[in-house]
Protein backbone atom coordinates (compact mmCIF):
# COMPACT_ATOMS: atom_id res chain seq x y z
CA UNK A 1 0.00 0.00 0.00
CA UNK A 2 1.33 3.34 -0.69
CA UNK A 3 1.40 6.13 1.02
CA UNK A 4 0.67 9.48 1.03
CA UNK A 5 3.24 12.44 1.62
CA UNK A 6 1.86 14.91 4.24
CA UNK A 7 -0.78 17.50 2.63
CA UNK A 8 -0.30 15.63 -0.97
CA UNK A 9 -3.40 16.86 -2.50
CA UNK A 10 -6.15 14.03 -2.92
CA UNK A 11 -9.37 14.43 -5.09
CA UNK A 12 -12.65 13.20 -4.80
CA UNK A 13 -14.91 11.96 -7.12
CA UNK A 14 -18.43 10.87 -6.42
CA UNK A 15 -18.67 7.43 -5.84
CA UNK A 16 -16.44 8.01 -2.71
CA UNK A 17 -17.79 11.21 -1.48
CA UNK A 18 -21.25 9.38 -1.58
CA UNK A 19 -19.69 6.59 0.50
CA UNK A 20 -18.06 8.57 3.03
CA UNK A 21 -21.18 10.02 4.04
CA UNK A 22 -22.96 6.92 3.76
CA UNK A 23 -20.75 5.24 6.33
CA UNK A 24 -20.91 8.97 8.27
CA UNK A 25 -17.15 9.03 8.19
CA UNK A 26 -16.51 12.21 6.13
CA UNK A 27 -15.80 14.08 9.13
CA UNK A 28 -12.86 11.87 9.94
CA UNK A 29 -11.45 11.38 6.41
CA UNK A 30 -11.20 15.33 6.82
CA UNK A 31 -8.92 14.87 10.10
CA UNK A 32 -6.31 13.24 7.80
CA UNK A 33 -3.55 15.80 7.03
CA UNK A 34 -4.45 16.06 2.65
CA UNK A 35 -5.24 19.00 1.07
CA UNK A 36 -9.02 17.89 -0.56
CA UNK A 37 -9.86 18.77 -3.68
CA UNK A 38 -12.80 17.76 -6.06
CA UNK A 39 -14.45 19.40 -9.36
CA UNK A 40 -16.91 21.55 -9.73
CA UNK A 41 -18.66 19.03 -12.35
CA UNK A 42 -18.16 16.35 -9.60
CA UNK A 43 -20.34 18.90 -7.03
CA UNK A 44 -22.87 19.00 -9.93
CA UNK A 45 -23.42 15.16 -9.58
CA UNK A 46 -24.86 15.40 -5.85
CA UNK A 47 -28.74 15.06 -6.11
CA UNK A 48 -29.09 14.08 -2.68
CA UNK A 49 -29.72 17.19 -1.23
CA UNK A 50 -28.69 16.52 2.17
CA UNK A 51 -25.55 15.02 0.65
CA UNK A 52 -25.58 18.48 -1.20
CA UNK A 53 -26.18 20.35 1.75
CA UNK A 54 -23.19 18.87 3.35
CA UNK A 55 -20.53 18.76 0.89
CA UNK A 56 -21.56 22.93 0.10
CA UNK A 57 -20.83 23.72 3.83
CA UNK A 58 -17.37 21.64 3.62
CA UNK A 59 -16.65 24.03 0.66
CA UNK A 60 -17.67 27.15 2.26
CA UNK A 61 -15.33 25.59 5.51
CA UNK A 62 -12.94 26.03 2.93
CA UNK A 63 -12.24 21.95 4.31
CA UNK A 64 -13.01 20.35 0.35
CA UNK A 65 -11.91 22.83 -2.08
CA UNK A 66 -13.31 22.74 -5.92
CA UNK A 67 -11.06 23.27 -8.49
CA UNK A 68 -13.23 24.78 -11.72
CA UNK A 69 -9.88 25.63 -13.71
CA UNK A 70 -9.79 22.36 -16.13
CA UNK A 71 -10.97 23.27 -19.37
CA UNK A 72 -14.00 22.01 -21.56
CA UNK A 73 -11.68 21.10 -24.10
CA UNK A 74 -8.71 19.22 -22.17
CA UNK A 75 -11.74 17.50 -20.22
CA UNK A 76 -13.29 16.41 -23.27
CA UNK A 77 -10.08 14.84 -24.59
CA UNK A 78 -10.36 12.06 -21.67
CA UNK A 79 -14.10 11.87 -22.64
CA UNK A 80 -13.39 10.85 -26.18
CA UNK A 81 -10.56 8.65 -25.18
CA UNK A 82 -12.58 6.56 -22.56
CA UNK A 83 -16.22 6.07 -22.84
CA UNK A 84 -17.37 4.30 -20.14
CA UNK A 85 -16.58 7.77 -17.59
CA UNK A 86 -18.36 10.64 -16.99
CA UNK A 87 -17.65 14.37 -17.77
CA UNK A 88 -17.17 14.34 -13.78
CA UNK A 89 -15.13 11.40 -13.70
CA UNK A 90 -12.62 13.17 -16.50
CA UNK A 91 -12.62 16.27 -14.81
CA UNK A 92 -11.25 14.21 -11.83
CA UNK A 93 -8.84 12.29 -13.96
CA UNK A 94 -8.00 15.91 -16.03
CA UNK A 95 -7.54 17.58 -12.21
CA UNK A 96 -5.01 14.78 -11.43
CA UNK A 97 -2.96 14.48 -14.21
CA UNK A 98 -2.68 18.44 -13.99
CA UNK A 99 -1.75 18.57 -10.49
CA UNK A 100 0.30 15.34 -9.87
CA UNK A 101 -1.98 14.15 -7.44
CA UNK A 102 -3.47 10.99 -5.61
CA UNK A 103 -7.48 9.82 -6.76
CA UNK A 104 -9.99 8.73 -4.24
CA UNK A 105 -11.94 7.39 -5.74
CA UNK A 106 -15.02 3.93 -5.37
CA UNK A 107 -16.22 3.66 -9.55
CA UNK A 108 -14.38 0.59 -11.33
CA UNK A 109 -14.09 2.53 -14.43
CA UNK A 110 -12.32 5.89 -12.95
CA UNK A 111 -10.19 3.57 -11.36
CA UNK A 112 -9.18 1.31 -13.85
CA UNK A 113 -8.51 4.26 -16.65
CA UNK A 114 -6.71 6.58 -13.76
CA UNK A 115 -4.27 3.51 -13.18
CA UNK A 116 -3.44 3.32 -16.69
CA UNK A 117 -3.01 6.80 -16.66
CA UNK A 118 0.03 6.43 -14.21
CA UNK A 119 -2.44 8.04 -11.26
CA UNK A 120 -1.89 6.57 -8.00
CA UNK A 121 -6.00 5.52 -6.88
CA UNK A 122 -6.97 4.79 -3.56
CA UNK A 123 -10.45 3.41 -2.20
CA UNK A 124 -12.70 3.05 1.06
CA UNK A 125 -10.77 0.00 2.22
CA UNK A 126 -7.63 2.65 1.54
CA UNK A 127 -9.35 5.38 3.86
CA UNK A 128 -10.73 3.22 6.19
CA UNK A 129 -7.13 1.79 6.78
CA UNK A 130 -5.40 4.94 7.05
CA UNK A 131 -8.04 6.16 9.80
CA UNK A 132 -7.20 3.26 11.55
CA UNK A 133 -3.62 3.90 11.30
CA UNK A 134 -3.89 7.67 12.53
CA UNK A 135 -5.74 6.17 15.31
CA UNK A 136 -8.98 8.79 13.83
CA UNK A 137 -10.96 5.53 14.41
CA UNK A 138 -10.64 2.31 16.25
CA UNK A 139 -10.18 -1.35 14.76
CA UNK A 140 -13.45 -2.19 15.98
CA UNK A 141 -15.23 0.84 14.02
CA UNK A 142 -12.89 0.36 11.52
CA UNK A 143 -14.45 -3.50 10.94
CA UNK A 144 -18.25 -2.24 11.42
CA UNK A 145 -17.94 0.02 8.75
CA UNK A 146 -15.75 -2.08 5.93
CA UNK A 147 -18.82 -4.79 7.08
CA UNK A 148 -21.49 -1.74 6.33
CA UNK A 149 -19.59 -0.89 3.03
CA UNK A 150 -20.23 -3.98 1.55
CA UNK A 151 -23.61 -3.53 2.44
CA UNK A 152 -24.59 -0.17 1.07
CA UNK A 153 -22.13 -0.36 -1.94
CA UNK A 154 -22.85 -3.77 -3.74
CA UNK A 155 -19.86 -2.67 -6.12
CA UNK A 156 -17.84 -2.26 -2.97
CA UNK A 157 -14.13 -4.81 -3.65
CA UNK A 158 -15.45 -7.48 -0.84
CA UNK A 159 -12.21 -9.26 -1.32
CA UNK A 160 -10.17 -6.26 -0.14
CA UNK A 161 -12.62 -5.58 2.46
CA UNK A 162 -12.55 -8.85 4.25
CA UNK A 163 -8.74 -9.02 3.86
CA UNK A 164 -8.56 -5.68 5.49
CA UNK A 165 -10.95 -7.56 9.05
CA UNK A 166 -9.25 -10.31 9.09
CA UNK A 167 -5.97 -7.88 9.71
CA UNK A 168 -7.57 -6.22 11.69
CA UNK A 169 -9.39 -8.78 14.09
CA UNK A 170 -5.95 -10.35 14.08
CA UNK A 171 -4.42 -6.82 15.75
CA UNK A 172 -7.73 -7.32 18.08
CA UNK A 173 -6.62 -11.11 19.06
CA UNK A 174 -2.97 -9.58 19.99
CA UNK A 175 -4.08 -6.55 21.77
CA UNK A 176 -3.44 -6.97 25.87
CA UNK A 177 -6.56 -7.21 27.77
């Protein structure tokens, strides 16, 4: 698993800001130490509108900021050159390749093309694990909510997810009581 360099700038796309608030843990993905950025076309996906609500108030908090500087053209370059994503998702890839910086990101697709892009991509199980490891969360809330994610997300990568509890109720079976 790599890592992140302090304050590397991460971005956002949908899929993963809808599952942070799903599993109510977009409050502590904020207490990790990235600058977070998203698009202005990703904002423009919310329809949830408490979702919506949220994620504008984290952007007036000046805590997510939107970047609205890619251009229609450069954006519609990825379009062309891989149909199965969004004009959000290329924004996101667009943002990334622009700014050297790490995706967050839960869709297949986004992932699969960012990776061949040379993009470093991280997940939930990713986040999850690196609250854990910042001690943000505990190991137990840490397992409740990769179980939950594979609940609410039926795309969610169970494999990874139930690797990541079994590590996890291993550290539980070594902990001192």
């Amino acid at each position: 698993m790599q890592l992140l360099s302090e304050g590397e700038i991460v971005i956002k796309d949908a899929c993963a800001i809808f599952d942070l608030f799903d599993l109510n843990l977009m409050e502590d993905f904020l207490k990790l130490d990235y600058s977070v950025y998203t698009t202005i076309h990703v904002v423009e996906e919310i329809t949830d509108s408490e979702q919506l609500e949220n994620i504008t108030r984290l952007i007036s908090n000046k805590r997510i900021l939107v970047d609205n500087s890619g251009t229609y053209e450069d954006i519609q370059v990825h379009v062309l050159e891989n149909s199965g994503l969004s004009f959000a998702d290329c924004s996101v890839v667009d943002f990334a390749i622009r700014n050297s910086c790490t995706i967050l990101s839960s869709d297949g697709s986004l992932r699969k093309v960012s990776t061949r892009k040379g993009l470093i991509v991280h997940g939930m199980v990713w986040i999850i694990g690196e609250l854990v490891n910042n001690n943000i969360i505990s190991i137990e809330t840490a397992i409740e909510k990769l179980n939950r994610y594979k609940l609410i997300n039926t795309r969610a990568p169970k494999n990874d997810i139930d690797v990541l509890i079994n590590k996890f109720e291993e550290l539980l079976k070594q902990k001192p009581k």
